[in-house]
C-alpha atoms as a PDB file:
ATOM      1  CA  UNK A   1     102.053  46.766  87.379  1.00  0.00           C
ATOM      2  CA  UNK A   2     100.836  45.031  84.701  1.00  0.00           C
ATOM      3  CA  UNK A   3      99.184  46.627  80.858  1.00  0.00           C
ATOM      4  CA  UNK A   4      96.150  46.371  82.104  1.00  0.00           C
ATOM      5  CA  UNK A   5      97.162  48.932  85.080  1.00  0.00           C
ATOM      6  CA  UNK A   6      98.951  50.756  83.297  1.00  0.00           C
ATOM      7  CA  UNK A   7      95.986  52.113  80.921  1.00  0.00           C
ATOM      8  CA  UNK A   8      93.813  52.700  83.709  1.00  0.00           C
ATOM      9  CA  UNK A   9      96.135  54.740  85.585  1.00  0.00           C
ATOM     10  CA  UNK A  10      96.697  56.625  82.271  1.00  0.00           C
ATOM     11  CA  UNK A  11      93.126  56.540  80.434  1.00  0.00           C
ATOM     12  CA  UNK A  12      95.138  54.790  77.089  1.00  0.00           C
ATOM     13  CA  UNK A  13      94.213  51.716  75.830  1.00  0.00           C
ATOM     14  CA  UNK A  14      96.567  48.552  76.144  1.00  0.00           C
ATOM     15  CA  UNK A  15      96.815  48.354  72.154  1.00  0.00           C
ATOM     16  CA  UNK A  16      98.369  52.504  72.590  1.00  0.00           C
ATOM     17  CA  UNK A  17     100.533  51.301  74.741  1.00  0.00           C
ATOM     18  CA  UNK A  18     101.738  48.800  73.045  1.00  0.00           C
ATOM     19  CA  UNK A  19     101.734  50.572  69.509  1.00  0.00           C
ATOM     20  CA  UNK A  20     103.817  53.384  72.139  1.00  0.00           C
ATOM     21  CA  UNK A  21     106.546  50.554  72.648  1.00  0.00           C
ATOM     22  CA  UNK A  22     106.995  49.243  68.641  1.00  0.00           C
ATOM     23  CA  UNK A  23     107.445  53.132  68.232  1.00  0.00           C
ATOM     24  CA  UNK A  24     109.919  53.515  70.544  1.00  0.00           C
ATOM     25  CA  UNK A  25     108.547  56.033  72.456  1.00  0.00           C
ATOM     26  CA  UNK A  26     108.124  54.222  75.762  1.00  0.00           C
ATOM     27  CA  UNK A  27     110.483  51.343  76.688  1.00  0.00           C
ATOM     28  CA  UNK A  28     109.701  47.660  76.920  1.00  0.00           C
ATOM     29  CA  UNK A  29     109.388  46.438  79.822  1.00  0.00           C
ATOM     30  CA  UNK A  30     110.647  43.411  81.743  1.00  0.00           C
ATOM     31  CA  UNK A  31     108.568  40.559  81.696  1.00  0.00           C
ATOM     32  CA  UNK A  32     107.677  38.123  84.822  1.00  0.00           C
ATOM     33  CA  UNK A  33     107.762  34.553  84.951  1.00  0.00           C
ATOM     34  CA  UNK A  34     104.259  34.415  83.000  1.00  0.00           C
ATOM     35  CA  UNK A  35     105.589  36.423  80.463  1.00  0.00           C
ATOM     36  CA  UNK A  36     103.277  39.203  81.407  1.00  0.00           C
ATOM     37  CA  UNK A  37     104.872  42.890  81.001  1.00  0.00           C
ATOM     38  CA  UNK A  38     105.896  44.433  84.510  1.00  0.00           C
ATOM     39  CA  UNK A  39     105.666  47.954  84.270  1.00  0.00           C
ATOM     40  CA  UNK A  40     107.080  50.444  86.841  1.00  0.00           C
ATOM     41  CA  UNK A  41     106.748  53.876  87.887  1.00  0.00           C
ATOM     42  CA  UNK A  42     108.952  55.454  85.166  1.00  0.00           C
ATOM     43  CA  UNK A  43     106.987  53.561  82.057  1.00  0.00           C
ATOM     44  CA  UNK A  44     103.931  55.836  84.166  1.00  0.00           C
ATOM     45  CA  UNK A  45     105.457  58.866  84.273  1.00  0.00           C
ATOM     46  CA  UNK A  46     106.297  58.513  80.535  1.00  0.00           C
ATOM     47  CA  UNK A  47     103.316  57.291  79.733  1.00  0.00           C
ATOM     48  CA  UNK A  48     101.661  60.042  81.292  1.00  0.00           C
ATOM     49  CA  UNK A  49     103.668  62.519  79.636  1.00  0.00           C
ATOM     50  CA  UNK A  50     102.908  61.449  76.135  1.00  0.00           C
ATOM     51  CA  UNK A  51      99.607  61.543  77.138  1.00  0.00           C
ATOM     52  CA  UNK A  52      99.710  64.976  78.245  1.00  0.00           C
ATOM     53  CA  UNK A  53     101.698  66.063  75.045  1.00  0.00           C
ATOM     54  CA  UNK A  54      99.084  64.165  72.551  1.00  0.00           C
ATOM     55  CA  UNK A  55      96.579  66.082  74.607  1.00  0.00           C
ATOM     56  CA  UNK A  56      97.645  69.105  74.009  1.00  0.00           C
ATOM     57  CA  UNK A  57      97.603  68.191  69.745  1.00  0.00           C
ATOM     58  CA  UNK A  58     101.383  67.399  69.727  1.00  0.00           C
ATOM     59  CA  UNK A  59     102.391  64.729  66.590  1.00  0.00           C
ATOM     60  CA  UNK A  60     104.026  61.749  67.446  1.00  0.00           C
ATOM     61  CA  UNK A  61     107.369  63.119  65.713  1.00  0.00           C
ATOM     62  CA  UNK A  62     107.180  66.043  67.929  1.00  0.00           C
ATOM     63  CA  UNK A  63     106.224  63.818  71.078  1.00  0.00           C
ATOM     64  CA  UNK A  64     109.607  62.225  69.898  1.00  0.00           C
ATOM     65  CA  UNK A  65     111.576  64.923  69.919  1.00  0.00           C
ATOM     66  CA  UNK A  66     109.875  66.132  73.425  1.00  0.00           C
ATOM     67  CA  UNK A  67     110.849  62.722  74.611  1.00  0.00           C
ATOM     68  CA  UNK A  68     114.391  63.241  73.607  1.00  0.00           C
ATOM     69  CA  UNK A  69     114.783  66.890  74.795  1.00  0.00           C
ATOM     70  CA  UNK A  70     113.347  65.318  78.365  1.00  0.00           C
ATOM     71  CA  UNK A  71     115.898  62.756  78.677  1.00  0.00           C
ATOM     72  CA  UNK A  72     118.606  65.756  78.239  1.00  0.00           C
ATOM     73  CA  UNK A  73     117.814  67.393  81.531  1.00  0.00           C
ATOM     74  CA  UNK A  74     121.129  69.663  81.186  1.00  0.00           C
ATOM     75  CA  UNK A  75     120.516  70.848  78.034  1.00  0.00           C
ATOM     76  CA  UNK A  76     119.219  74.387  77.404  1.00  0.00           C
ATOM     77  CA  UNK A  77     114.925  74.491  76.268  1.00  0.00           C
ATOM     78  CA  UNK A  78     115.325  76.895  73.782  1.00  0.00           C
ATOM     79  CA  UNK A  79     114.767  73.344  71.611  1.00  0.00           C
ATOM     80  CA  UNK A  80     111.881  72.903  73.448  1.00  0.00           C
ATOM     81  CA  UNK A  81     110.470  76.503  73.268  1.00  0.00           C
ATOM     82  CA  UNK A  82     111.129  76.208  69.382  1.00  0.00           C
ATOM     83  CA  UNK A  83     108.900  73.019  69.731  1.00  0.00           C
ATOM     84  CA  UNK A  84     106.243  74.360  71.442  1.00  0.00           C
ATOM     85  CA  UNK A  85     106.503  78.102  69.566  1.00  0.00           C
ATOM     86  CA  UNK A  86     106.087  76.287  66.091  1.00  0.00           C
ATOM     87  CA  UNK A  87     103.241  74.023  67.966  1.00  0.00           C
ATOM     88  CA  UNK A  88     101.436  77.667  68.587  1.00  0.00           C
ATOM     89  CA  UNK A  89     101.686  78.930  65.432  1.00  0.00           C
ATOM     90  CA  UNK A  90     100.658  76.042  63.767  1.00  0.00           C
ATOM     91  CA  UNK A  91      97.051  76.258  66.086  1.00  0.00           C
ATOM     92  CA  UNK A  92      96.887  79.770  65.753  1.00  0.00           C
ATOM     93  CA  UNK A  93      96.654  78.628  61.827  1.00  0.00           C
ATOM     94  CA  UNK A  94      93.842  76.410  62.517  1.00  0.00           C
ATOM     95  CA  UNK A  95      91.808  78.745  64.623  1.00  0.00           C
ATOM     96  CA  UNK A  96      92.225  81.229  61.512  1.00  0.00           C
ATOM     97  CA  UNK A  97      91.252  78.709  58.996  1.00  0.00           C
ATOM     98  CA  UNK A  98      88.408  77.585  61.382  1.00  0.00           C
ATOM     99  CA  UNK A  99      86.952  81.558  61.848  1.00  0.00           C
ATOM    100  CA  UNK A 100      86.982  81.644  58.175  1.00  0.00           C
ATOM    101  CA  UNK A 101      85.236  78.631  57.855  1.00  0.00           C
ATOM    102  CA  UNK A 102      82.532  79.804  60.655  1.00  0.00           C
ATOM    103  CA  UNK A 103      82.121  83.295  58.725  1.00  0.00           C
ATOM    104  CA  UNK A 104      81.569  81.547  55.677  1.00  0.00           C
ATOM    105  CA  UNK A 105      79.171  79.333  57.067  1.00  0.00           C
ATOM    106  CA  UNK A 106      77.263  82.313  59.039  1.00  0.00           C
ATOM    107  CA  UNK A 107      77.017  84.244  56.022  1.00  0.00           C
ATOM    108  CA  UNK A 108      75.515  81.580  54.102  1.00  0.00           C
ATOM    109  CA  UNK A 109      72.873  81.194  57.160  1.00  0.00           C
ATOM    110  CA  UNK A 110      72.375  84.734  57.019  1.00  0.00           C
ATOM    111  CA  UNK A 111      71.640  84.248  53.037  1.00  0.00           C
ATOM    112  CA  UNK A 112      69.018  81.552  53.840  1.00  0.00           C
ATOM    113  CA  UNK A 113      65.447  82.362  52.874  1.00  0.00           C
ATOM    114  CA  UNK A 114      64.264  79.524  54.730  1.00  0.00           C
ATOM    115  CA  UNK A 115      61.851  78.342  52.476  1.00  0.00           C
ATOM    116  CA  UNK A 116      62.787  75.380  49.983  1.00  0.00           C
ATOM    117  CA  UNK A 117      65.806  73.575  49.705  1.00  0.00           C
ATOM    118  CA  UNK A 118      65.995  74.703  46.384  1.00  0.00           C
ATOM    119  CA  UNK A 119      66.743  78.251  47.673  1.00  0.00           C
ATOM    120  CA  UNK A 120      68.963  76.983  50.202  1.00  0.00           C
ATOM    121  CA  UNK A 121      72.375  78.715  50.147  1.00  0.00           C
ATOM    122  CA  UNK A 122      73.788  76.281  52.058  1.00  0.00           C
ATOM    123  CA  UNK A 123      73.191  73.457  49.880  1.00  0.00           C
ATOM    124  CA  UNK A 124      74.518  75.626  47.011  1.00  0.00           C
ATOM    125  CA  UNK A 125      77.488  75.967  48.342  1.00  0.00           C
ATOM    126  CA  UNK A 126      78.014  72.973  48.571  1.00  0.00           C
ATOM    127  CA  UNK A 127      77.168  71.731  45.432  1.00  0.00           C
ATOM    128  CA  UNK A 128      80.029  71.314  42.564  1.00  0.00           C
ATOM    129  CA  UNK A 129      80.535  74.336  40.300  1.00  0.00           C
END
């Protein structure tokens, strides 16, 4: 299949893919006659499964090492499971910073007189000290 195919079948766009290859993380492909890439069935599958991993907030480094692990299939996951254990830790840090963020944000609401902007407490907030 050609680029073009390729990104439809996988929902990323031809300059990914490409960007994907200069990265290393998915292998060039032989060219035909034109000089068009020829992509097969395993550049999809890989494809698909850095998809999959960006989708679920993985870095490209980590997508990497994934990759890597993958290739391996004898070796034991506890590499993998350290992967995706520090990959759950670091979101359960976001969702804490983000509830922080919301309470601070609903308390300011909850402050709001709702009269002027120059009583606003949310615009205060946000102004420099």
């Amino acid at each position: 299949m050609k680029i073009g195919d390729l990104a439809r079948a996988t929902g990323t766009r031809v300059e990914t893919i490409r960007y994907y290859e200069a990265e290393g993380l998915l292998p060039a492909p032989a060219r035909n006659g034109g000089n068009y890439r020829i992509y097969e069935s395993a550049h999809l599958d890989r494809l698909s499964f850095i998809r999959r991993s960006r989708d679920l907030g993985f870095t490209l480094d980590q997508v990497r090492a994934l990759l890597r692990l993958a290739d391996d299939r004898g070796a034991p996951c506890c590499a993998v499971d350290a992967l995706a254990q520090a990959h759950v830790d670091a979101i359960d840090r976001k969702l804490a910073d983000l509830q922080a963020l919301r309470s601070e944000l609903v308390l300011r609401l909850d402050a709001c007189a709702r009269e002027t902007i120059a009583d606003c407490r949310i615009i205060e907030a946000l102004l420099p000290r």
